[in-house]
C-alpha atoms as a PDB file:
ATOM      1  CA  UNK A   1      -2.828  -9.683  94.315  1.00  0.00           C
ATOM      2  CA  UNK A   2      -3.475  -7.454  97.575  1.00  0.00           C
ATOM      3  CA  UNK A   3      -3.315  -3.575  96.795  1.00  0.00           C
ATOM      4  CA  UNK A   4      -1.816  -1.089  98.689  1.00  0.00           C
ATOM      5  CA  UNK A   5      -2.939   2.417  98.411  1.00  0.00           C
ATOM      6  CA  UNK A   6       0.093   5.122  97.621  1.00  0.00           C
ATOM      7  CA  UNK A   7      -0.605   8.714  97.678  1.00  0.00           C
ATOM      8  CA  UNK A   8       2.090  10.633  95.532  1.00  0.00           C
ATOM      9  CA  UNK A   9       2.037  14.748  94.964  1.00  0.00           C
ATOM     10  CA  UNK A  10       2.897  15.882  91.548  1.00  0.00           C
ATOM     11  CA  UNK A  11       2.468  19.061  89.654  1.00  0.00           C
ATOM     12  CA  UNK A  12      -0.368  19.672  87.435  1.00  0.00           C
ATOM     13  CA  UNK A  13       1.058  19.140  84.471  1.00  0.00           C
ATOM     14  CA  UNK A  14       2.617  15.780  85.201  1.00  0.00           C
ATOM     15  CA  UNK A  15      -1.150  14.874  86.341  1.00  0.00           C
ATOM     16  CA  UNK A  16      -2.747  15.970  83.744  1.00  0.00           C
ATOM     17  CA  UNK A  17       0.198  14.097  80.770  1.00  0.00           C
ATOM     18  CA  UNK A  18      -0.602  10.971  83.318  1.00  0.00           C
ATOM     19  CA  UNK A  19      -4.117  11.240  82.719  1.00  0.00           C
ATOM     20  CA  UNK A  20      -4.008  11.886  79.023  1.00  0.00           C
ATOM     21  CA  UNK A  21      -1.576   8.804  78.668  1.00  0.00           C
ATOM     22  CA  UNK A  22      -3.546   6.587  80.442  1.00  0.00           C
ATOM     23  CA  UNK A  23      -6.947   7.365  78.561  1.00  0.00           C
ATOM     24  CA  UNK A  24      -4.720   7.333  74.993  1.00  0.00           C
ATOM     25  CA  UNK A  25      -3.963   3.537  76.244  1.00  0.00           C
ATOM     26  CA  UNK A  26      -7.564   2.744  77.810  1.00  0.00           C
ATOM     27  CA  UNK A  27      -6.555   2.110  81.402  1.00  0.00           C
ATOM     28  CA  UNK A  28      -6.720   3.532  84.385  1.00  0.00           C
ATOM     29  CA  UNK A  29      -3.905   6.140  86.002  1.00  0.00           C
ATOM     30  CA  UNK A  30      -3.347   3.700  88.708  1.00  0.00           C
ATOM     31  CA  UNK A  31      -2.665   0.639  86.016  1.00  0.00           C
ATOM     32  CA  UNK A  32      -0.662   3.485  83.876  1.00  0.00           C
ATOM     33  CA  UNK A  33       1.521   4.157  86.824  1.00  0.00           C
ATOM     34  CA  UNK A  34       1.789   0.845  88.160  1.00  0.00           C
ATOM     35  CA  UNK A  35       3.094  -0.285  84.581  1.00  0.00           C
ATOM     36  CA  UNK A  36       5.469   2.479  84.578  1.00  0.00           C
ATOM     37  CA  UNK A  37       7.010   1.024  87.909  1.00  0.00           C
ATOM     38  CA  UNK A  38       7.032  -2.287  86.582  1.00  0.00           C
ATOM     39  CA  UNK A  39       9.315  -1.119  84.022  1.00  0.00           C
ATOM     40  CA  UNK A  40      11.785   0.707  85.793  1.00  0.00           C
ATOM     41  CA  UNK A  41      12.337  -2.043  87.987  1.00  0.00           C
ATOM     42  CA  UNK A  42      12.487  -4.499  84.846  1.00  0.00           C
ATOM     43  CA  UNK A  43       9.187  -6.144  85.228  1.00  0.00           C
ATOM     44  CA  UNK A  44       8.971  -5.547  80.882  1.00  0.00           C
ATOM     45  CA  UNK A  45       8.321  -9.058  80.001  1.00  0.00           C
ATOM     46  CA  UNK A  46       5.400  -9.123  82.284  1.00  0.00           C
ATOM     47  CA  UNK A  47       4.166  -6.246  81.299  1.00  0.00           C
ATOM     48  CA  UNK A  48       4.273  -6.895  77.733  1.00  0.00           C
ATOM     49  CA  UNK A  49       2.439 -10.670  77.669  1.00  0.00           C
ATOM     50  CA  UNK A  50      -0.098  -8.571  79.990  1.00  0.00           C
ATOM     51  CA  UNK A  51      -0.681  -5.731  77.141  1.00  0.00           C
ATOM     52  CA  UNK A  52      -0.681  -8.323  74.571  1.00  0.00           C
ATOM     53  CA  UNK A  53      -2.809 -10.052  76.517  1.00  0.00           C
ATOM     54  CA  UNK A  54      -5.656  -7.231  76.215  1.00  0.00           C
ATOM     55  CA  UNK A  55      -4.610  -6.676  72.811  1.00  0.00           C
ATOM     56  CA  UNK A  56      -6.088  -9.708  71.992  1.00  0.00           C
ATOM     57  CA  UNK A  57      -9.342  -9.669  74.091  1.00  0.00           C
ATOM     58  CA  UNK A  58      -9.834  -6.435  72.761  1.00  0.00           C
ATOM     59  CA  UNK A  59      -9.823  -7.508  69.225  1.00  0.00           C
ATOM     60  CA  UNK A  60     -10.627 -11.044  69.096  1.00  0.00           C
ATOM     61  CA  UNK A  61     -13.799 -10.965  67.763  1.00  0.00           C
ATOM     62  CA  UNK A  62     -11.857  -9.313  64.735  1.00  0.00           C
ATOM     63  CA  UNK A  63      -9.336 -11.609  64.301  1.00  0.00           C
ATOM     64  CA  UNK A  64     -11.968 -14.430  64.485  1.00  0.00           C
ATOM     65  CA  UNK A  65     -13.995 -12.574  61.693  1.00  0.00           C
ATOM     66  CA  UNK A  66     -10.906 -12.727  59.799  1.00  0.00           C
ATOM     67  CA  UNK A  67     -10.068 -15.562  59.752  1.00  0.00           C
ATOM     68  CA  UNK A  68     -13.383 -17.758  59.997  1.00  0.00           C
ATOM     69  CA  UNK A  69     -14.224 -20.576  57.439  1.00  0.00           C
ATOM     70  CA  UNK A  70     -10.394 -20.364  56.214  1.00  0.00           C
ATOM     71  CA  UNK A  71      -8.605 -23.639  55.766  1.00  0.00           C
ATOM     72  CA  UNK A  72      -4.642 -24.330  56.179  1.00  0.00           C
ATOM     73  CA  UNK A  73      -3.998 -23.697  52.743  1.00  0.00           C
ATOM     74  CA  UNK A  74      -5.551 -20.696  52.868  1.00  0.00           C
ATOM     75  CA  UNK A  75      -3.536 -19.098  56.199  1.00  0.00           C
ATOM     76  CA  UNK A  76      -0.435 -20.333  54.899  1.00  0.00           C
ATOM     77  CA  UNK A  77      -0.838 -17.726  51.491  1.00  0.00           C
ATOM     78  CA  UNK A  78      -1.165 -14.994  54.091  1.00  0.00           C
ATOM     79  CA  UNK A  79       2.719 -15.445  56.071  1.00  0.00           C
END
């Protein structure tokens, strides 16, 4: 997707509560912002499956560590 640069004036403390909410969720400010748009104009779902998206790369290796060498049986104690 083709970016467009937007340059936006805010006060200092809504920079710096940008800043600290985007490095409390590991992304950038522009991501933070951009997901706050998507948001407000009801862009959620997409938003959601795209966090849960780097959920998941994040902590795969985890979940693999988990759950390696279990059979069916096994998993299906666990639900």
């Amino acid at each position: 997707m083709a970016k467009t640069q937007l340059n936006v004036r805010v006060d200092e403390g809504t920079a710096r509560a940008a800043r600290e909410r985007a490095l409390a969720r590991g992304m950038s400010v522009n991501r933070y912002i951009e997901e706050l748009v998507r948001q407000d104009t009801g862009e959620v779902g997409q938003t959601f499956v795209e966090a849960a998206a780097d959920f998941m790369k994040q902590y795969e290796a985890v979940f693999a560590d988990e759950f390696a060498g279990e059979d069916d049986n096994t998993r299906e104690g666990r639900r």
